[in-house]
N, C-alpha and C. Protein backbone atom coordinates (compact mmCIF):
# COMPACT_ATOMS: atom_id res chain seq x y z
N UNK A 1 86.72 -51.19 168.27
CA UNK A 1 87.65 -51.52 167.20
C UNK A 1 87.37 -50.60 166.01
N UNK A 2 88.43 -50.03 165.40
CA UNK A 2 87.82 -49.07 164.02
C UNK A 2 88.14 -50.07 163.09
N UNK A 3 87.12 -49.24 162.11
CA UNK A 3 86.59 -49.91 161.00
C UNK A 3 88.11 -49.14 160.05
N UNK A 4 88.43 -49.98 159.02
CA UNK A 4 89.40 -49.71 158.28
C UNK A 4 89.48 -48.80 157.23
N UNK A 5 90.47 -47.79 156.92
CA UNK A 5 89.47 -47.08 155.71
C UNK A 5 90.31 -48.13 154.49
N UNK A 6 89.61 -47.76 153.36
CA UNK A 6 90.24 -48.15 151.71
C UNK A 6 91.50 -48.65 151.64
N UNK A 7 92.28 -47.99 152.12
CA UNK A 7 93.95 -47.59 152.31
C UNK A 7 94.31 -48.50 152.72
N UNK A 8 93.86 -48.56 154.24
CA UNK A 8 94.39 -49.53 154.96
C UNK A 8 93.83 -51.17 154.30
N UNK A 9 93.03 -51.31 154.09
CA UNK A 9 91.83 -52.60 153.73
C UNK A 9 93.71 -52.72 152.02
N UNK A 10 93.23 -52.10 151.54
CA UNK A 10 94.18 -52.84 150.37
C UNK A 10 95.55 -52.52 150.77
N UNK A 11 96.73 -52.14 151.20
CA UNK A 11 97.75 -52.59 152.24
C UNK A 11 97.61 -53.68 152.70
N UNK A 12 96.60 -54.22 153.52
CA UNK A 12 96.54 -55.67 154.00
C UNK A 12 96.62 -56.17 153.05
N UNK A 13 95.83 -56.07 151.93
CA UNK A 13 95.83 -56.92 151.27
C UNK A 13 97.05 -57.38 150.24
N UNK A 14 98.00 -56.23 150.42
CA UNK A 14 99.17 -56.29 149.16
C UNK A 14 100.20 -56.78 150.47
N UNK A 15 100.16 -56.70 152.13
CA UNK A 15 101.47 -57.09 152.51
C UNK A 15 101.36 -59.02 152.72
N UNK A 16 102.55 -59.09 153.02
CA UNK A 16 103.01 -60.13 152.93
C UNK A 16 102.32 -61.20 153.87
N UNK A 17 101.94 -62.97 153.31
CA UNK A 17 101.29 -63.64 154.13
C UNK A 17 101.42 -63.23 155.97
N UNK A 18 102.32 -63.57 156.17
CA UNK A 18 102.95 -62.98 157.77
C UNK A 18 102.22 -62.17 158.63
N UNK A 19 102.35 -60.89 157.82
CA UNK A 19 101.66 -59.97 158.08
C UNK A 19 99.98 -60.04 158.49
N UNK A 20 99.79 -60.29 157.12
CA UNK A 20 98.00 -60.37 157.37
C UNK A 20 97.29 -61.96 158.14
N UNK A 21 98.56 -63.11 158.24
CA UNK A 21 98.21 -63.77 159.36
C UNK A 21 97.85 -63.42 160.56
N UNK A 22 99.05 -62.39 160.87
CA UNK A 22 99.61 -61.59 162.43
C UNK A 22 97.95 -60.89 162.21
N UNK A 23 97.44 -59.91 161.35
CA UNK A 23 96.28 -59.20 161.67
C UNK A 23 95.31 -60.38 161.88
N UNK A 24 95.13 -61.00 161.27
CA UNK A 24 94.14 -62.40 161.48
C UNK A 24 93.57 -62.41 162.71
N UNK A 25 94.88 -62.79 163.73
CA UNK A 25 95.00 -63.74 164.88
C UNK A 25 94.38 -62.52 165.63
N UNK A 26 95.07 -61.14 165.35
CA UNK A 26 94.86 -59.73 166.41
C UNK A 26 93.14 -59.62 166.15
N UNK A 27 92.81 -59.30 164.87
CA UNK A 27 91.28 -58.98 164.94
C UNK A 27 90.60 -59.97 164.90
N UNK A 28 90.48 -61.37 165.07
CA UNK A 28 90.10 -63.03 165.74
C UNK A 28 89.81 -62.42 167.51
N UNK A 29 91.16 -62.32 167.95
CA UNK A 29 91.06 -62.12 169.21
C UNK A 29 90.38 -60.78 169.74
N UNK A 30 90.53 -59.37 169.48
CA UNK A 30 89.57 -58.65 169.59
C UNK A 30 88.09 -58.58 169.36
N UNK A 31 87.64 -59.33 168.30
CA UNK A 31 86.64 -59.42 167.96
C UNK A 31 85.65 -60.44 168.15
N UNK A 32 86.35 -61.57 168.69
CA UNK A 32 86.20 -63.54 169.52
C UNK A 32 85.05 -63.77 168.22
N UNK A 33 85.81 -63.42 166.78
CA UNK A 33 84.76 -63.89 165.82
C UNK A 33 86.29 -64.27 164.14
N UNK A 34 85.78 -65.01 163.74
CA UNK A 34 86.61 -65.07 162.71
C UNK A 34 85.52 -65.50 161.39
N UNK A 35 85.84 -65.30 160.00
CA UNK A 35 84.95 -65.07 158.86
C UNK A 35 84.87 -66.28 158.09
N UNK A 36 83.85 -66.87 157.61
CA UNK A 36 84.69 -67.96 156.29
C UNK A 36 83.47 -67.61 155.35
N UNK A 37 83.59 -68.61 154.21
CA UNK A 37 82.45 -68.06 153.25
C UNK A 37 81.34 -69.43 153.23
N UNK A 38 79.99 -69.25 153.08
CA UNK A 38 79.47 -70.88 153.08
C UNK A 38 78.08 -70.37 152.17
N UNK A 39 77.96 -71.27 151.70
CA UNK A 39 76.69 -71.66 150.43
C UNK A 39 75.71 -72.76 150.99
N UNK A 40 75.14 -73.07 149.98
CA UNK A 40 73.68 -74.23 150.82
C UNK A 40 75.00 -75.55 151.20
N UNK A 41 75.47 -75.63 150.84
CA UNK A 41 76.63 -76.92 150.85
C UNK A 41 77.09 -76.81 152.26
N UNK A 42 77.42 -76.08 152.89
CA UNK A 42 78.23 -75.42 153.66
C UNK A 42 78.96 -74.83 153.55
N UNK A 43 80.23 -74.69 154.17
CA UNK A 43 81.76 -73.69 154.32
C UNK A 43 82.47 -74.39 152.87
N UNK A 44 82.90 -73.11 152.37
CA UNK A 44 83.73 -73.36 151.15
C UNK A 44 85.09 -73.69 151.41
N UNK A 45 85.58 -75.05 150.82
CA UNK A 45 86.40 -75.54 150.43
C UNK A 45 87.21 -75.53 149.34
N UNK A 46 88.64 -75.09 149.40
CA UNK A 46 89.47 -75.24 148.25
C UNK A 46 90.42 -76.35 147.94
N UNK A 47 90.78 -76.77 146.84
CA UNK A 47 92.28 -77.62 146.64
C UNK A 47 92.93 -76.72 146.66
N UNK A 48 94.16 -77.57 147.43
CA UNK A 48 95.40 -77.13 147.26
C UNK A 48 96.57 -78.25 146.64
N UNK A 49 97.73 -77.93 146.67
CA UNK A 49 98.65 -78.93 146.22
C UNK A 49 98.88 -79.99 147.29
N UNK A 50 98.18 -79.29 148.58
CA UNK A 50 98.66 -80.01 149.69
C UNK A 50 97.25 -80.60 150.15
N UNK A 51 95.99 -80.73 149.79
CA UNK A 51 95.24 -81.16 149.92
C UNK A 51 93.98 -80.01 150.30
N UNK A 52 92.62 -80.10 150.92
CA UNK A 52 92.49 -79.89 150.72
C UNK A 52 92.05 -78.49 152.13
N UNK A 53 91.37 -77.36 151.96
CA UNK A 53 91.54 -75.94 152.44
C UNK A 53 90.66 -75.53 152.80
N UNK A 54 90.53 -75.21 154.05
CA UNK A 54 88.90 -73.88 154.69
C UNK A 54 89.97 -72.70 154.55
N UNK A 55 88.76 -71.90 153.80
CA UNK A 55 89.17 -70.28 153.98
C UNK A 55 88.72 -69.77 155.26
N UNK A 56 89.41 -68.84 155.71
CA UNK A 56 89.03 -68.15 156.57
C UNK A 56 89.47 -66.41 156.97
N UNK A 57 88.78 -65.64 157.09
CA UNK A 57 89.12 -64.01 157.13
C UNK A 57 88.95 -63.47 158.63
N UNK A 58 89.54 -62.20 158.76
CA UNK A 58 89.58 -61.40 159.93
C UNK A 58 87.89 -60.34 159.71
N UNK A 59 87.27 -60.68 158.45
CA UNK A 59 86.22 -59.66 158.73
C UNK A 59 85.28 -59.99 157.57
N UNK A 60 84.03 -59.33 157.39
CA UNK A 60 83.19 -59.91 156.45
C UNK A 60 83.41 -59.27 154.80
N UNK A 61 83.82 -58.02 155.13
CA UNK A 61 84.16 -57.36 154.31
C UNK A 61 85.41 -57.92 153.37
N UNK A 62 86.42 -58.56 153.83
CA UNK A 62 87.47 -59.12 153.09
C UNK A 62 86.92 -60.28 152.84
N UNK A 63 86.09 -61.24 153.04
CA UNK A 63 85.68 -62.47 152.87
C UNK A 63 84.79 -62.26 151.49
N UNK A 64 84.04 -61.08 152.08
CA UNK A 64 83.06 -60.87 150.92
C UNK A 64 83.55 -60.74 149.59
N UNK A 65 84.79 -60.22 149.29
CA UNK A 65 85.61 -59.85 148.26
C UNK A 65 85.62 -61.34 147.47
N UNK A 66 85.90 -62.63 148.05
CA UNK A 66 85.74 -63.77 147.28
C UNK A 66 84.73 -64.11 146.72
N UNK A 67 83.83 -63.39 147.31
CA UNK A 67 82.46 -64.66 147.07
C UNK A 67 81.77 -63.91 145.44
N UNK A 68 82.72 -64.41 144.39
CA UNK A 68 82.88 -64.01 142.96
C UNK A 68 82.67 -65.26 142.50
N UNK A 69 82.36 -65.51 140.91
CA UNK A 69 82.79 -66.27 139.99
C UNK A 69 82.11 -67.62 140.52
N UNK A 70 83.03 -68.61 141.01
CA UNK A 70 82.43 -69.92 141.46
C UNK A 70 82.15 -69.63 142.74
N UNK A 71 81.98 -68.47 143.58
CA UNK A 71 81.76 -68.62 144.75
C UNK A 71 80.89 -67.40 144.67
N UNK A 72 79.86 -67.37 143.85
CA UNK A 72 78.88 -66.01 143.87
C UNK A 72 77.83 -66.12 144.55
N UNK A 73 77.82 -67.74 145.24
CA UNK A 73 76.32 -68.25 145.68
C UNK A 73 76.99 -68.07 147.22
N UNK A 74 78.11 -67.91 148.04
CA UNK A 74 78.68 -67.54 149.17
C UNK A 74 78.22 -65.96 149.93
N UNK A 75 77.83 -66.64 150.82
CA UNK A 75 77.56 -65.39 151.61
C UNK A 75 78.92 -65.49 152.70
N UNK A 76 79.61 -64.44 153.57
CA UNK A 76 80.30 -64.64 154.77
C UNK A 76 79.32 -64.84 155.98
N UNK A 77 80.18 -66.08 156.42
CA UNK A 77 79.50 -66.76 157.89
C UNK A 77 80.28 -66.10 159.01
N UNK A 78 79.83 -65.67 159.90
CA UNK A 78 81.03 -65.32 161.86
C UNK A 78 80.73 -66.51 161.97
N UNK A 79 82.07 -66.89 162.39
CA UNK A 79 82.31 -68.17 163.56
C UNK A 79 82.82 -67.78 165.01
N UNK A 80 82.15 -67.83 165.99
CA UNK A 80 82.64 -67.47 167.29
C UNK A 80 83.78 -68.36 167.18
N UNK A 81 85.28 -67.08 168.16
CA UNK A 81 85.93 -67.94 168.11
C UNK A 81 85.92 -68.83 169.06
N UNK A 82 85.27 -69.06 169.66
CA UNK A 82 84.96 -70.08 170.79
C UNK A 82 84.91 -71.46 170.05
N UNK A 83 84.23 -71.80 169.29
CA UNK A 83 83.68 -72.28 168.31
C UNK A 83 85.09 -72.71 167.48
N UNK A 84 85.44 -71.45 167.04
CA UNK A 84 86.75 -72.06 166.10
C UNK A 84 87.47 -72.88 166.26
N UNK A 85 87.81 -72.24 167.86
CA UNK A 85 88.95 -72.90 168.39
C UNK A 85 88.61 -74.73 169.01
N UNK A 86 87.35 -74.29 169.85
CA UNK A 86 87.07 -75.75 170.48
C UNK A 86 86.72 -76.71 169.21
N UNK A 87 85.72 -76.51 168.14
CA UNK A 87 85.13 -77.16 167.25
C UNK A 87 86.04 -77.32 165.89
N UNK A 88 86.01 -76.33 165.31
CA UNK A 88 86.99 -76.45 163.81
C UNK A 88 87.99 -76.86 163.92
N UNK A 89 89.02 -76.03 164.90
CA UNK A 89 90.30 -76.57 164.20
C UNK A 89 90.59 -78.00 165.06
N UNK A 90 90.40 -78.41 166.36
CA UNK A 90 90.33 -80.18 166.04
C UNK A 90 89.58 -80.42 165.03
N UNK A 91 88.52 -80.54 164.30
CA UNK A 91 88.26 -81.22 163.52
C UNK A 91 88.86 -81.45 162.75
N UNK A 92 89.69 -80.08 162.10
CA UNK A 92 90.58 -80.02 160.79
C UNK A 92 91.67 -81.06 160.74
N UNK A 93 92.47 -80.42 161.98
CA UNK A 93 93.34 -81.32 162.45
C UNK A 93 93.57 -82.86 162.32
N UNK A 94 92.02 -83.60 162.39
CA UNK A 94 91.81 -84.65 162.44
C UNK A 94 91.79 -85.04 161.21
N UNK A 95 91.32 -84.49 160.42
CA UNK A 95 90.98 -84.49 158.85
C UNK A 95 92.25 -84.06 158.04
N UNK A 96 93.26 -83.43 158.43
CA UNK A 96 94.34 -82.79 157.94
C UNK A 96 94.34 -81.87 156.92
N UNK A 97 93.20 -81.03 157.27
CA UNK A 97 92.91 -80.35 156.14
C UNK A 97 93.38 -78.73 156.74
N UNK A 98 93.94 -78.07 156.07
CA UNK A 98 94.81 -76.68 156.19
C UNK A 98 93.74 -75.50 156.20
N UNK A 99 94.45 -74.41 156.94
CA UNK A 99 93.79 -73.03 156.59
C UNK A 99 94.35 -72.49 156.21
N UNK A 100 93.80 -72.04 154.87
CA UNK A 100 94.37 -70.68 154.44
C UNK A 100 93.86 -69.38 154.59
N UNK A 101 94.60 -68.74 155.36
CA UNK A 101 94.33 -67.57 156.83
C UNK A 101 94.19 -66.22 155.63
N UNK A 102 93.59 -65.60 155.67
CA UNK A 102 92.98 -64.42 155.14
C UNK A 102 93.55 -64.15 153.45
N UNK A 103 93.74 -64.53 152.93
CA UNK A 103 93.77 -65.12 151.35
C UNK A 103 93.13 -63.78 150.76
N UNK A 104 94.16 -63.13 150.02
CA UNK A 104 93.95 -61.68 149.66
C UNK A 104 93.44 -62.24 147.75
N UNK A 105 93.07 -61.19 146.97
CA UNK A 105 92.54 -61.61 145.85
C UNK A 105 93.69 -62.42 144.72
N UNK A 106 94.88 -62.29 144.96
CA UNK A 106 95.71 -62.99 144.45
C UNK A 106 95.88 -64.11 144.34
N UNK A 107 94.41 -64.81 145.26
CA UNK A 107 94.87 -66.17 146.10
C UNK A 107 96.13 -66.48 146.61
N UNK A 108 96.48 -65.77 147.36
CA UNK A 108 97.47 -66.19 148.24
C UNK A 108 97.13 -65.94 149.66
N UNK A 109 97.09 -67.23 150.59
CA UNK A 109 96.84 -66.74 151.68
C UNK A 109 97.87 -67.39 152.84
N UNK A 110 98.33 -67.35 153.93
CA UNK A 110 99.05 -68.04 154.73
C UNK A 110 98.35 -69.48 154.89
N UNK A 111 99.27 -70.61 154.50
CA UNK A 111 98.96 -71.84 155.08
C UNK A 111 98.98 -72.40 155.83
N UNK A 112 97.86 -72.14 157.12
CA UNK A 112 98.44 -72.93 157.93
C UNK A 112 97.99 -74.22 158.73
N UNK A 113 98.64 -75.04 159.30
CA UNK A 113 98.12 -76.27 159.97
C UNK A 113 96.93 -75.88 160.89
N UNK A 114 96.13 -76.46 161.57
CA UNK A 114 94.98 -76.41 162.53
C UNK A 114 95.78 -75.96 164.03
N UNK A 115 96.83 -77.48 164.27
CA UNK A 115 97.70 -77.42 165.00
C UNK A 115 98.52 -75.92 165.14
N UNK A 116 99.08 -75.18 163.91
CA UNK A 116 99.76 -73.77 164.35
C UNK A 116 98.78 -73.05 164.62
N UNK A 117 97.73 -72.81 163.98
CA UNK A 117 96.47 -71.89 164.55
C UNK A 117 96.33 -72.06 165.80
N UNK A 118 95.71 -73.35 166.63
CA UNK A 118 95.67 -73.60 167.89
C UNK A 118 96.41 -72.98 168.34
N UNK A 119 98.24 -73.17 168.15
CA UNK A 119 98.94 -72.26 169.06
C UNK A 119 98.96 -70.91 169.48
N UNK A 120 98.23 -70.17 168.15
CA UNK A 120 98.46 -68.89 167.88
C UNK A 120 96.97 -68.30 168.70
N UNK A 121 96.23 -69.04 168.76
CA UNK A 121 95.45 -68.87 169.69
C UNK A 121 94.80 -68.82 170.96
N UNK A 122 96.75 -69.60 170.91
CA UNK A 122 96.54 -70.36 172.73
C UNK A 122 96.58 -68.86 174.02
């Protein structure tokens, strides 16, 4: 898999949720690893309007970009996606708690259910 240069890394980051979902799922599946950020607490959690949010990234390098400000004590965790898929997202699911799929510095990231991830992974 190549590594991204500058260019490409901020493009992802300026195109549209859709988009950098679609890369998500592609470098998830090439890579059978997906990113989130976690502190002594564990995996970082956000509010949303819709309750509440695991982040999650296609790489450590874009994950790392968050771990600023209230999240300076975050290192990026790999989650096999083995793992993701069998363990997290039922859990989420169960809990009804959302992902927001690679969340560029704007905070904006695709929202999505546990349930659409599953699919997208099926």
């Amino acid at each position: 898999m190549k590594e991204l240069s500058m260019d490409e890394r901020v493009q992802l980051l300026v195109a549209p949720d859709s988009e950098r979902l679609a890369y998500f799922v592609e470098q998830a599946k090439a890579t059978e690893t997906v990113w989130s950020l976690s502190n002594d607490e564990g995996f970082v959690m956000v509010e949303t309007d819709d309750g509440d949010c695991v982040m999650v990234w296609p790489d450590a390098e874009f994950a790392s970009q968050w771990a600023i400000e209230d999240w300076e004590d975050c290192e990026p965790v790999a989650v096999s996606l083995d793992i993701f898929k069998s363990q997290w997202l039922p859990s989420l699911a169960m809990d009804k708690i959302t992902v927001a799929v690679f969340p560029n510095i704007e905070d904006e990231g695709s929202l999505s259910s546990a349930e659409e991830l599953t699919e997208l992974f099926a």
